[in-house]
PDB file of N, CA and C in Angstrom:
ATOM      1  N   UNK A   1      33.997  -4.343  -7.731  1.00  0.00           N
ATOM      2  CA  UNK A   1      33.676  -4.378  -6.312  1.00  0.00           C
ATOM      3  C   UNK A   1      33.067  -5.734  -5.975  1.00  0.00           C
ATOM      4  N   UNK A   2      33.613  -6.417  -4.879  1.00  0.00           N
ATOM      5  CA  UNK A   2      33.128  -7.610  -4.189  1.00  0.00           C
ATOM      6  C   UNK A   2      31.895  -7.480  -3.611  1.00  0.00           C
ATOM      7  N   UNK A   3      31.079  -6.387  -3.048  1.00  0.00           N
ATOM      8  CA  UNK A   3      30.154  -6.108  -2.391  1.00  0.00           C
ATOM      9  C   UNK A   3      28.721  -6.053  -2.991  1.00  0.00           C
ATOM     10  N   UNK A   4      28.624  -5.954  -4.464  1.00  0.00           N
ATOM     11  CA  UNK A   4      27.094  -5.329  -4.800  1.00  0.00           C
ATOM     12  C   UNK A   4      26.524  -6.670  -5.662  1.00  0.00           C
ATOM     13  N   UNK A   5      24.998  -6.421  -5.701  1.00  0.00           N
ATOM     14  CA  UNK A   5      24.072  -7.558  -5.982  1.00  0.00           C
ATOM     15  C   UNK A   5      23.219  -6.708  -6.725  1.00  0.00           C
ATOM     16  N   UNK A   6      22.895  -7.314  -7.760  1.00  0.00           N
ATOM     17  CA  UNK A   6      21.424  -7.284  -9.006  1.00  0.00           C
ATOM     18  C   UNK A   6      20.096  -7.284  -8.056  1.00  0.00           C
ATOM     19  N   UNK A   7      19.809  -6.607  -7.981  1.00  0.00           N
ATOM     20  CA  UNK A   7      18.374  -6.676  -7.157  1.00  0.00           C
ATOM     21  C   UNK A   7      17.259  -7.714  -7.683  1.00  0.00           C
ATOM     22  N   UNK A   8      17.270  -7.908  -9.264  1.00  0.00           N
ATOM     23  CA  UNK A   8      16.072  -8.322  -9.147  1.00  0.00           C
ATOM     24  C   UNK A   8      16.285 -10.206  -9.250  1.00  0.00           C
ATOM     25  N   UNK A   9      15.227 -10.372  -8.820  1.00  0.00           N
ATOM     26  CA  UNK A   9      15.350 -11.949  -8.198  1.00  0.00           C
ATOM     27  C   UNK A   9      15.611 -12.062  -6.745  1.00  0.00           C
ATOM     28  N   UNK A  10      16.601 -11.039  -5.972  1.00  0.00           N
ATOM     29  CA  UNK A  10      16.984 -11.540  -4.857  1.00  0.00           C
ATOM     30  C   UNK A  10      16.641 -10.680  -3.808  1.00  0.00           C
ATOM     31  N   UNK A  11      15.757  -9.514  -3.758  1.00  0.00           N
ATOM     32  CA  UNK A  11      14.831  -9.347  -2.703  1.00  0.00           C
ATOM     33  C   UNK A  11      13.306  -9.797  -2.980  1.00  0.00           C
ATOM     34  N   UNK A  12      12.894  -9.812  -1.655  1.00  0.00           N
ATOM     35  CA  UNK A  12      11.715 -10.454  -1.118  1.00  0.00           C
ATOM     36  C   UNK A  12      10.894  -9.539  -0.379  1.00  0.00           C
ATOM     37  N   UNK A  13       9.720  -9.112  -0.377  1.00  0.00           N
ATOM     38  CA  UNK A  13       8.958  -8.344   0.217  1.00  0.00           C
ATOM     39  C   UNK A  13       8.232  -7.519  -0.512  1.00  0.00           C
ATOM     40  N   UNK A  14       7.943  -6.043  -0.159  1.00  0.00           N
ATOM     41  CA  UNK A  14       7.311  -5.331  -0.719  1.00  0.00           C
ATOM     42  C   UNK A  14       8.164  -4.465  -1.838  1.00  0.00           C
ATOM     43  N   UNK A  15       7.033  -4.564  -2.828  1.00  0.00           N
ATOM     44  CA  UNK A  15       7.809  -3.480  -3.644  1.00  0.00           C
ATOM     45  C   UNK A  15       7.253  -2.439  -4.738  1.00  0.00           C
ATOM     46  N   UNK A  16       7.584  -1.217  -4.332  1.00  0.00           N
ATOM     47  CA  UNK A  16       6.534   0.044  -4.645  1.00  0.00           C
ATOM     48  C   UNK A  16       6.307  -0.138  -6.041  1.00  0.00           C
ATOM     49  N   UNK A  17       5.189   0.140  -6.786  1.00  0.00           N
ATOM     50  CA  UNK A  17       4.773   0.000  -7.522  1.00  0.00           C
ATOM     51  C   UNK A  17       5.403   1.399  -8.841  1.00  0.00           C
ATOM     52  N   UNK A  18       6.277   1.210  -9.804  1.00  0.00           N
ATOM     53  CA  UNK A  18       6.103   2.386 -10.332  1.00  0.00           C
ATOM     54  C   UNK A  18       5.420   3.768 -10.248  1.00  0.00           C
ATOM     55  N   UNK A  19       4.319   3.242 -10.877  1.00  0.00           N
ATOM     56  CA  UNK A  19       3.096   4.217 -10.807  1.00  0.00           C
ATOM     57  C   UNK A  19       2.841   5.149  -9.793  1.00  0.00           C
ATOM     58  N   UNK A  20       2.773   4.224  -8.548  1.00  0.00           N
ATOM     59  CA  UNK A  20       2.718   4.633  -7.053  1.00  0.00           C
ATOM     60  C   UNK A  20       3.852   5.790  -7.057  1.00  0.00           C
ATOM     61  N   UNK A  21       5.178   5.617  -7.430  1.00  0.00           N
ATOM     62  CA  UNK A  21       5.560   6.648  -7.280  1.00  0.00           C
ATOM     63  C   UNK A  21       5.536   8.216  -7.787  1.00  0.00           C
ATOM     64  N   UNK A  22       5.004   8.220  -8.923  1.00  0.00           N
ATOM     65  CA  UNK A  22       4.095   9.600  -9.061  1.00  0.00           C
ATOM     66  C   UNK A  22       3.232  10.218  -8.802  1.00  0.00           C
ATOM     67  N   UNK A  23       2.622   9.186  -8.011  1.00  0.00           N
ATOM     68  CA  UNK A  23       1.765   9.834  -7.558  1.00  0.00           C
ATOM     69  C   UNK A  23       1.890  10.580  -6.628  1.00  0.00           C
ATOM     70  N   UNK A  24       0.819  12.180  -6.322  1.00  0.00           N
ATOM     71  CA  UNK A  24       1.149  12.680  -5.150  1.00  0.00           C
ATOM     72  C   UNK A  24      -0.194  12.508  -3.788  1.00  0.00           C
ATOM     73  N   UNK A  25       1.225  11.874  -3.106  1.00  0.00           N
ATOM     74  CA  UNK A  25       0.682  11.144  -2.236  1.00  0.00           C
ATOM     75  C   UNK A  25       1.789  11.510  -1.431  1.00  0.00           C
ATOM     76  N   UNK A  26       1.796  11.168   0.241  1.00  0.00           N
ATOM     77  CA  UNK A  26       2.772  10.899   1.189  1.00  0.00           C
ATOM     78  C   UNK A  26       3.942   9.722   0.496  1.00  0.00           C
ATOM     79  N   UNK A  27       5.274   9.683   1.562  1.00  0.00           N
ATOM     80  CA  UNK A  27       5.789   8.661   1.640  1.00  0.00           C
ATOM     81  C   UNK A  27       5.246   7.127   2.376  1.00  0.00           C
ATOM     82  N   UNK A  28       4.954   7.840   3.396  1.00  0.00           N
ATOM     83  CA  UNK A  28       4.180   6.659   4.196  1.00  0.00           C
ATOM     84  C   UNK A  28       2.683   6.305   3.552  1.00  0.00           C
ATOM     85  N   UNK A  29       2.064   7.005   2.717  1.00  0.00           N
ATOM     86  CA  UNK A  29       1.094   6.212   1.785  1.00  0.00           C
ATOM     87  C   UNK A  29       1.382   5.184   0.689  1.00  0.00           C
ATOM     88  N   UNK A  30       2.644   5.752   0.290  1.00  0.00           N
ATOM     89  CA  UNK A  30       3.498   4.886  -1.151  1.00  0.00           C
ATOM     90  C   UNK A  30       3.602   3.376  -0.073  1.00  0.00           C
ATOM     91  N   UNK A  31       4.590   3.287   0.911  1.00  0.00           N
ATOM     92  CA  UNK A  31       5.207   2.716   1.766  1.00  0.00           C
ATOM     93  C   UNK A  31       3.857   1.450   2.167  1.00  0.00           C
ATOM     94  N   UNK A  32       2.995   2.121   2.800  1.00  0.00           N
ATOM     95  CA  UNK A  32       1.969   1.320   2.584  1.00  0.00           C
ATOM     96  C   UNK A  32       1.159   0.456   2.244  1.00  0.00           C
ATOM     97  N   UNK A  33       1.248   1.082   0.656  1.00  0.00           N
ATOM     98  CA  UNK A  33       0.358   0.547  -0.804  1.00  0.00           C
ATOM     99  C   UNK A  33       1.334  -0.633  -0.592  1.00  0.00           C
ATOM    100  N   UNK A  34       2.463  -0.992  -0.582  1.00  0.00           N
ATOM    101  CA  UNK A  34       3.620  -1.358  -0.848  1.00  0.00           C
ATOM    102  C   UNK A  34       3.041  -3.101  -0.410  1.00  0.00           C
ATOM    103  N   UNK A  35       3.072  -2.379   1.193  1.00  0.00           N
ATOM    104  CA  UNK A  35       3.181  -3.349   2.266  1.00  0.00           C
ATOM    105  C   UNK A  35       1.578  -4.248   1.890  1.00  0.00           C
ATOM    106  N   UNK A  36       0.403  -3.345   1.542  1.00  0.00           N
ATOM    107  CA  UNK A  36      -0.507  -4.103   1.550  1.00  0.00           C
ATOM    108  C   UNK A  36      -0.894  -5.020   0.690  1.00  0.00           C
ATOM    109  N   UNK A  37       0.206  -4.364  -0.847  1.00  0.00           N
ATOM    110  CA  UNK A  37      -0.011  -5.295  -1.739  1.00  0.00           C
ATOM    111  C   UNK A  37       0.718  -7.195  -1.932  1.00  0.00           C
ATOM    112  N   UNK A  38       1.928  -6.320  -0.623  1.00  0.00           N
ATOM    113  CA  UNK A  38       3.413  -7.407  -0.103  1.00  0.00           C
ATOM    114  C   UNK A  38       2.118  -8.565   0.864  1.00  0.00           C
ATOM    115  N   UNK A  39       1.249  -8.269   1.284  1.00  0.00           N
ATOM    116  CA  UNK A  39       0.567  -9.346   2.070  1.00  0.00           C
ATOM    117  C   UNK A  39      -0.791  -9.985   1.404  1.00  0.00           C
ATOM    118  N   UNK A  40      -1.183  -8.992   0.502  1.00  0.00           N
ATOM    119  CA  UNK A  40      -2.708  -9.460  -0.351  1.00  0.00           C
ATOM    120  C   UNK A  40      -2.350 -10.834  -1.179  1.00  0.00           C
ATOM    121  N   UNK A  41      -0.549 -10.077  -1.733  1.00  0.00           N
ATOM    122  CA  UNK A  41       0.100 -11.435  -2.306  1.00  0.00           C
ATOM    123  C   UNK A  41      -0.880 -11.971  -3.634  1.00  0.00           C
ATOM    124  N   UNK A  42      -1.660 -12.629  -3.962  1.00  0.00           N
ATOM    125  CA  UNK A  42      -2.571 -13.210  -5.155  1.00  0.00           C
ATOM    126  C   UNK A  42      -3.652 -12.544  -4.620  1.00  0.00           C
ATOM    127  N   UNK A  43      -3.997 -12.453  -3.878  1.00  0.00           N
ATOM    128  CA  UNK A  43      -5.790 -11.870  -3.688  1.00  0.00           C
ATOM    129  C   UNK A  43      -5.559 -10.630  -3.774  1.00  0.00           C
ATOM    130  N   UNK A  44      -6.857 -10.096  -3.670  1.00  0.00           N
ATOM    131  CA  UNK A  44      -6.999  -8.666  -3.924  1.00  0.00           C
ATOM    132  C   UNK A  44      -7.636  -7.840  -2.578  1.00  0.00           C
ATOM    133  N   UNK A  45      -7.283  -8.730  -1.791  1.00  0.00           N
ATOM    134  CA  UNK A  45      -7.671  -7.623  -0.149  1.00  0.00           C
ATOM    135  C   UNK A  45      -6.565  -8.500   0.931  1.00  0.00           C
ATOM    136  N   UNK A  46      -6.381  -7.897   2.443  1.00  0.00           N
ATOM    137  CA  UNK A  46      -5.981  -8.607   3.263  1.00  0.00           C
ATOM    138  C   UNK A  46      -6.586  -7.711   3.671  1.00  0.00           C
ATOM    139  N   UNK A  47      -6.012  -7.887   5.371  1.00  0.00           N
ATOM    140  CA  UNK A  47      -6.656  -7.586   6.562  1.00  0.00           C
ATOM    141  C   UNK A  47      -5.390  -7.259   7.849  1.00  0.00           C
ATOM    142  N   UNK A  48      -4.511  -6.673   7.372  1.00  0.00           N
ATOM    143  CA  UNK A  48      -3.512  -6.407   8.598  1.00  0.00           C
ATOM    144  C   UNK A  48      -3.796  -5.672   9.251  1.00  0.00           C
ATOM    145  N   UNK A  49      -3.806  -5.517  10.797  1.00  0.00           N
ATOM    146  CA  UNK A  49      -4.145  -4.572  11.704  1.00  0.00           C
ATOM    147  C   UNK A  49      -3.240  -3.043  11.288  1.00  0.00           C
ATOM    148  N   UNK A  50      -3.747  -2.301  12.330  1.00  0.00           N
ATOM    149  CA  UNK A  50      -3.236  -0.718  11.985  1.00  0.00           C
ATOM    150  C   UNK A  50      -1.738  -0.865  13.230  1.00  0.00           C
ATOM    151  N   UNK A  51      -2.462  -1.991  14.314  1.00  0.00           N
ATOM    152  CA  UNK A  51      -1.346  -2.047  15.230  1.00  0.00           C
ATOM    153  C   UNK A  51       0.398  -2.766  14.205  1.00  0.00           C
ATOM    154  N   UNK A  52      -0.324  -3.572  13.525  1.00  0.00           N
ATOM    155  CA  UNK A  52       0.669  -4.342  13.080  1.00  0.00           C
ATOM    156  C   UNK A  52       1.130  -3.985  12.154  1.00  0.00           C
ATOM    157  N   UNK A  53       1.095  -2.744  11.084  1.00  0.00           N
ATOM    158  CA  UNK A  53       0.681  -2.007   9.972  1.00  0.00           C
ATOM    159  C   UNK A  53       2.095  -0.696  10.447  1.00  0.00           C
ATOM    160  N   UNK A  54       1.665  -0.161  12.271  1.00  0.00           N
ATOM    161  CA  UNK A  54       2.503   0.382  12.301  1.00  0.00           C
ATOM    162  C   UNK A  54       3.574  -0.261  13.033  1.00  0.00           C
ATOM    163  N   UNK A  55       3.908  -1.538  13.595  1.00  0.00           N
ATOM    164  CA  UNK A  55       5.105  -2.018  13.914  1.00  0.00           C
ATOM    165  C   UNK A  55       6.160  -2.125  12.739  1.00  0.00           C
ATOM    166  N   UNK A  56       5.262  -2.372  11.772  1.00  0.00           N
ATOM    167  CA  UNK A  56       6.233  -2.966  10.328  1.00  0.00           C
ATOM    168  C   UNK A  56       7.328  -1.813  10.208  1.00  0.00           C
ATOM    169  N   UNK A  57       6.439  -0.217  10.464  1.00  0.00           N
ATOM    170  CA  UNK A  57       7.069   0.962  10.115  1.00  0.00           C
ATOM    171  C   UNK A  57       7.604   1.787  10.910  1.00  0.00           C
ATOM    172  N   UNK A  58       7.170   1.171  12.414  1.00  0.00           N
ATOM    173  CA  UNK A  58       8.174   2.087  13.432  1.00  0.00           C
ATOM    174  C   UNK A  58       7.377   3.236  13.405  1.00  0.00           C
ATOM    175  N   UNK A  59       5.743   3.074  13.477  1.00  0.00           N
ATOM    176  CA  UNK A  59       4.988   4.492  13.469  1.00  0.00           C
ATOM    177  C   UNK A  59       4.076   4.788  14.425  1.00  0.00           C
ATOM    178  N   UNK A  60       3.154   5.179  14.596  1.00  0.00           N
ATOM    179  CA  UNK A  60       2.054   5.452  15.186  1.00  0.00           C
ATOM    180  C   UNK A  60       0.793   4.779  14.572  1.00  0.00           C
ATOM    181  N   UNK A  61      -0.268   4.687  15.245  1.00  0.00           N
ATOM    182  CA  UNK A  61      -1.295   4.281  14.738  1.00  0.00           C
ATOM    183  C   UNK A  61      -2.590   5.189  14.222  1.00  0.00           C
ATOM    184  N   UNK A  62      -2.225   6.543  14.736  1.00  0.00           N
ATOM    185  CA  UNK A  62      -2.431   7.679  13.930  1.00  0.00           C
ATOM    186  C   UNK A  62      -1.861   7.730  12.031  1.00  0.00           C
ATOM    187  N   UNK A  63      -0.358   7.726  12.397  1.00  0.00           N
ATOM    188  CA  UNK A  63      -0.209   7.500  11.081  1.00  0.00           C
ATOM    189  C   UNK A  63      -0.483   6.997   9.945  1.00  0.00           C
ATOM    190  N   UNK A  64      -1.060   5.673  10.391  1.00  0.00           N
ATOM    191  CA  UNK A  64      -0.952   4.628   9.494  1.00  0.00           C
ATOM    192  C   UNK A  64      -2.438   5.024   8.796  1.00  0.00           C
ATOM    193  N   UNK A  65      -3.536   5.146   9.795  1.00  0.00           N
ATOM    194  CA  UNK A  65      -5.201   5.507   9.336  1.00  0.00           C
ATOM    195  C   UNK A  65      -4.662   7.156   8.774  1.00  0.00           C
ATOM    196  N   UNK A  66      -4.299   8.071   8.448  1.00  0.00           N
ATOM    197  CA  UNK A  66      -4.085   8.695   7.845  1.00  0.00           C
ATOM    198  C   UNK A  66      -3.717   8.632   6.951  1.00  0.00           C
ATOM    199  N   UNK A  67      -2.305   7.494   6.738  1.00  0.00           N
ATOM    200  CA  UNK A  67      -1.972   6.977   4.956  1.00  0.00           C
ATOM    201  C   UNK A  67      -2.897   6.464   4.580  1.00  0.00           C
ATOM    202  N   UNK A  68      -3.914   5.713   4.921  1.00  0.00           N
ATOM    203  CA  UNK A  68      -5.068   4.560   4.423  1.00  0.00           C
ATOM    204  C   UNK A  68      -5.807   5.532   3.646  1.00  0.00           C
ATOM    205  N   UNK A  69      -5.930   6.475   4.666  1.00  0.00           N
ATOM    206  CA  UNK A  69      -7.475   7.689   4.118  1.00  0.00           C
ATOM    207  C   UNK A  69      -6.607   7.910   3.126  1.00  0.00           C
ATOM    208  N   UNK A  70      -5.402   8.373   2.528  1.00  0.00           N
ATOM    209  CA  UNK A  70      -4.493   9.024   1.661  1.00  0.00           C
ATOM    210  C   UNK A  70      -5.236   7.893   0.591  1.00  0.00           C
ATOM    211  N   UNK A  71      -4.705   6.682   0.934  1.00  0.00           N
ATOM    212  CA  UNK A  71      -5.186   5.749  -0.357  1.00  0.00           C
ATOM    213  C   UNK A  71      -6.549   5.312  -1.141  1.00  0.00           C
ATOM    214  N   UNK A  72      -7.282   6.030   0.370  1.00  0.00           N
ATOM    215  CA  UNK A  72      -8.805   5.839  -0.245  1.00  0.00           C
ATOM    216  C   UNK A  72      -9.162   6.621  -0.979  1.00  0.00           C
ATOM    217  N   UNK A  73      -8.325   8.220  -0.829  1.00  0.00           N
ATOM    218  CA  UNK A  73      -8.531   9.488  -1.314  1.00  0.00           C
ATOM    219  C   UNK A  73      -8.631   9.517  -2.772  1.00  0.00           C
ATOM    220  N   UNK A  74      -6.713   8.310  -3.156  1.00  0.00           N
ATOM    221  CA  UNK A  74      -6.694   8.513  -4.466  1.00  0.00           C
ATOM    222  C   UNK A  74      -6.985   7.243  -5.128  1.00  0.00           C
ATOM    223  N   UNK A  75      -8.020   6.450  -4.541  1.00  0.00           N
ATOM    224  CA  UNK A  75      -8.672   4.917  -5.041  1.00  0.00           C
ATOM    225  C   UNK A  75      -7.951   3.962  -5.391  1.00  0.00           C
ATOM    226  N   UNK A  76      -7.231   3.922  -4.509  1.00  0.00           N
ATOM    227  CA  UNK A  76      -6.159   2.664  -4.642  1.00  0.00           C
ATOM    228  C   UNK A  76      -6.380   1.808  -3.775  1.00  0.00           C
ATOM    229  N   UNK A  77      -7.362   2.294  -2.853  1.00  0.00           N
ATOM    230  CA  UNK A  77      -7.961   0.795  -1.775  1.00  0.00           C
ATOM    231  C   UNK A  77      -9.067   1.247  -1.152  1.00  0.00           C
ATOM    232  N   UNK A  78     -10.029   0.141  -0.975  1.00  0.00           N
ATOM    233  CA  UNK A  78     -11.086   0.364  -0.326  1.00  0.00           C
ATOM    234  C   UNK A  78     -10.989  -0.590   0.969  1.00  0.00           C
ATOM    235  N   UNK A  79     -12.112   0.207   2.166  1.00  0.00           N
ATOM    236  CA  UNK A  79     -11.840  -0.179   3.229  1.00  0.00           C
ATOM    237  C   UNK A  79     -13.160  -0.674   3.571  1.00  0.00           C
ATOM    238  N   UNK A  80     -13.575  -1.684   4.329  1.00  0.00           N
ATOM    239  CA  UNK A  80     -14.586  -2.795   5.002  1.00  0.00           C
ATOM    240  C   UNK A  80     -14.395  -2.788   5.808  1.00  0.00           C
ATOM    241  N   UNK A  81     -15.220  -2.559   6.770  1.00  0.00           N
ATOM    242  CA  UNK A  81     -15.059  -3.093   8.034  1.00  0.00           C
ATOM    243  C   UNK A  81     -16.220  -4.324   8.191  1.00  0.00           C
ATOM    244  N   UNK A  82     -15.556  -5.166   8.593  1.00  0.00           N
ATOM    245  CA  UNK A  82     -16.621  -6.650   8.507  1.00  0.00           C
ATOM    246  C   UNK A  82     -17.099  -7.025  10.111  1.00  0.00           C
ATOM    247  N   UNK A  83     -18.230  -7.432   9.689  1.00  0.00           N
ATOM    248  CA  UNK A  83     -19.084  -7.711  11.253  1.00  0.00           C
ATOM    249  C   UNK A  83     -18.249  -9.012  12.178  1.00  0.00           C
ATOM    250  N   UNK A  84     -18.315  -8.949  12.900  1.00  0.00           N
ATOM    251  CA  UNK A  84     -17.459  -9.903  13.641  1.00  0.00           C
ATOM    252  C   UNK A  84     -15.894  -9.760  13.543  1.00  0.00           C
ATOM    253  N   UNK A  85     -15.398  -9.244  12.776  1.00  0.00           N
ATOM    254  CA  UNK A  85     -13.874  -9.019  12.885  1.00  0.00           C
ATOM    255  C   UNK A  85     -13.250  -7.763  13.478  1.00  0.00           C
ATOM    256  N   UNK A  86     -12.123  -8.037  14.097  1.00  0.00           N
ATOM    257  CA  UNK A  86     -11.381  -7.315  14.938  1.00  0.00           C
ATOM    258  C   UNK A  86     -11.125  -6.031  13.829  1.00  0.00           C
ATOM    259  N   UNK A  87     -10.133  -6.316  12.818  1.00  0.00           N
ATOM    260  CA  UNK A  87      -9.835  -5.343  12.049  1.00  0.00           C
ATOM    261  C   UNK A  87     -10.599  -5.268  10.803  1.00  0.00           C
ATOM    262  N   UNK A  88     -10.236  -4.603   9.904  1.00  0.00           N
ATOM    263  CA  UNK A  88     -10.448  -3.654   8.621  1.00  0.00           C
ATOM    264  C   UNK A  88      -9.768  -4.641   8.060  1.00  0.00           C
ATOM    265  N   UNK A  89     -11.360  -4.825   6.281  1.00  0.00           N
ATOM    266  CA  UNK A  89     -10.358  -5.279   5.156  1.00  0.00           C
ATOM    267  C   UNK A  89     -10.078  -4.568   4.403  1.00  0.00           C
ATOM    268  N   UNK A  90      -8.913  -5.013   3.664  1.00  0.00           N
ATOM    269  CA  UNK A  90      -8.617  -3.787   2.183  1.00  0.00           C
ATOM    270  C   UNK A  90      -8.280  -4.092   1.241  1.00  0.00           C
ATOM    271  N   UNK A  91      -9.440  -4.134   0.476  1.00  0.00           N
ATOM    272  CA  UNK A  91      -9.708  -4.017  -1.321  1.00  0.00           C
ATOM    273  C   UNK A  91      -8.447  -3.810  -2.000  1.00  0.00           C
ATOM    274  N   UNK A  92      -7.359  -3.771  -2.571  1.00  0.00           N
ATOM    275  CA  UNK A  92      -6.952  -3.413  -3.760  1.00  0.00           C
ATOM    276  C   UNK A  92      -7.714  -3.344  -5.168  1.00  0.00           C
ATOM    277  N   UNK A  93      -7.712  -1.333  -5.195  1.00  0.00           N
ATOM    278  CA  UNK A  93      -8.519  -1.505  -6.430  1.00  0.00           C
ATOM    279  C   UNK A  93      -8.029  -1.336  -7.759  1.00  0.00           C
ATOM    280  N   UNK A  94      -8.744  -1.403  -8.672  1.00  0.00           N
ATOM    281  CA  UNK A  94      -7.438  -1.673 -10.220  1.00  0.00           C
ATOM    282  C   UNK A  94      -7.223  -0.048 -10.615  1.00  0.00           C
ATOM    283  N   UNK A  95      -5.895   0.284 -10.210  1.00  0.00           N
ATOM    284  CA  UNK A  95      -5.611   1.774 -10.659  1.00  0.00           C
ATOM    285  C   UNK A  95      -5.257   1.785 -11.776  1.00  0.00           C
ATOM    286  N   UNK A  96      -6.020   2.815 -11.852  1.00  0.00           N
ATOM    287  CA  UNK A  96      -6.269   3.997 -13.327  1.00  0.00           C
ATOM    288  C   UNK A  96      -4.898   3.845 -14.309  1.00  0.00           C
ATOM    289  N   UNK A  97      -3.874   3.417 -13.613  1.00  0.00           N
ATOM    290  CA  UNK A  97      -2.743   3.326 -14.451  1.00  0.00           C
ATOM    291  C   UNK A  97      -2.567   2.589 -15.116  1.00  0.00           C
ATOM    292  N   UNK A  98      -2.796   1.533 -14.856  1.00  0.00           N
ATOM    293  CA  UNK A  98      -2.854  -0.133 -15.279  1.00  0.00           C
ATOM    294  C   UNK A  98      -3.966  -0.382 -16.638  1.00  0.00           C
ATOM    295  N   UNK A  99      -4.812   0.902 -16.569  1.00  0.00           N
ATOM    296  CA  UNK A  99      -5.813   1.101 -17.542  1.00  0.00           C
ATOM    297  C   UNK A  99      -5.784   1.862 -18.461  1.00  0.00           C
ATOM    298  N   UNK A 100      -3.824   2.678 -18.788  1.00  0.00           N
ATOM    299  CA  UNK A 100      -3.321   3.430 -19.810  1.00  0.00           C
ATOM    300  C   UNK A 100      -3.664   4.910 -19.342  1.00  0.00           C
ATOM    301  N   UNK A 101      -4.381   5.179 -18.392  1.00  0.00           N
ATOM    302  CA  UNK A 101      -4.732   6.172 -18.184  1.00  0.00           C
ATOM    303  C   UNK A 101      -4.056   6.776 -16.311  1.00  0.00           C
ATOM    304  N   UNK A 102      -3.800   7.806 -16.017  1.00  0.00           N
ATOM    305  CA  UNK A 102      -3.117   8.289 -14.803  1.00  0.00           C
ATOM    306  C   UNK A 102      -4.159   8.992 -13.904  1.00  0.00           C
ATOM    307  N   UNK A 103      -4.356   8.452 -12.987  1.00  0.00           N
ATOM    308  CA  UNK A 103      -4.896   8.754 -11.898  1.00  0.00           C
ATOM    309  C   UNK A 103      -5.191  10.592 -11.734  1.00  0.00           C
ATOM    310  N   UNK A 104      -5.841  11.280 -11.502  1.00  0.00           N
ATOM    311  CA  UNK A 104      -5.811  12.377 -11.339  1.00  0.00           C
ATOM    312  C   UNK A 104      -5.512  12.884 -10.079  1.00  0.00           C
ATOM    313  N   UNK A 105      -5.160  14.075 -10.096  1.00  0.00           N
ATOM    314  CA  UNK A 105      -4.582  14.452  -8.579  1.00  0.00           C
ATOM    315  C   UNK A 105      -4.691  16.056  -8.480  1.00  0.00           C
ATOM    316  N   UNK A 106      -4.559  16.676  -7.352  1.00  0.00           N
ATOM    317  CA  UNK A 106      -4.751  18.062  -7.513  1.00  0.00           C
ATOM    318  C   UNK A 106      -3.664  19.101  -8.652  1.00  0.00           C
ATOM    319  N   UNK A 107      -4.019  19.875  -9.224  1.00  0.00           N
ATOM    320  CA  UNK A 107      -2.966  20.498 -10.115  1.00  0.00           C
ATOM    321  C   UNK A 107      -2.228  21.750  -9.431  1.00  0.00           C
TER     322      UNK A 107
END
């Protein structure tokens, strides 16, 4: 077939983390983690609005603070709110996976 491409090397953006996907969590929390880690880029926090958070996804802004709480739930990010700034920062924190060990979750 003339049509298909090797993925790796030739997309750009976010991209779900293994791990992330076992976990039980929403889609739009996975989706998320995704996006926040696609902008933290080398650091370990950014600061994207919830407005801009849900344009990316075509959502609500309900939604989006509901996936967040999802991620705070299962410590995959912490949230700041800093004095003088418009929005919320967010921590990426080092999950449990990365440490040989799996995150716990309800059974």
């Amino acid at each position: 077939m003339d049509n298909t491409f090797a993925p790796r090397g030739c997309i750009r953006g976010p991209i779900l983390p293994r791990f992330v996907l076992t976990m039980d969590m929403s889609p739009g929390a996975k989706t998320i983690y995704a996006i926040l880690c696609d902008i933290a880029a080398d650091k370990d926090h950014c600061w994207p609005s919830h407005k801009l958070l849900a344009g990316e996804l075509g959502c609500s802004v309900s939604s989006i603070k509901n996936w967040l709480h999802e991620l705070v739930t299962n410590k995959l990010i912490a949230i700041r709110r800093e004095e003088g700034r418009y929005t919320s920062t967010y921590y990426l924190l080092r999950p449990a996976a990365l440490d040989g060990s799996t995150p716990s979750g309800p059974d």
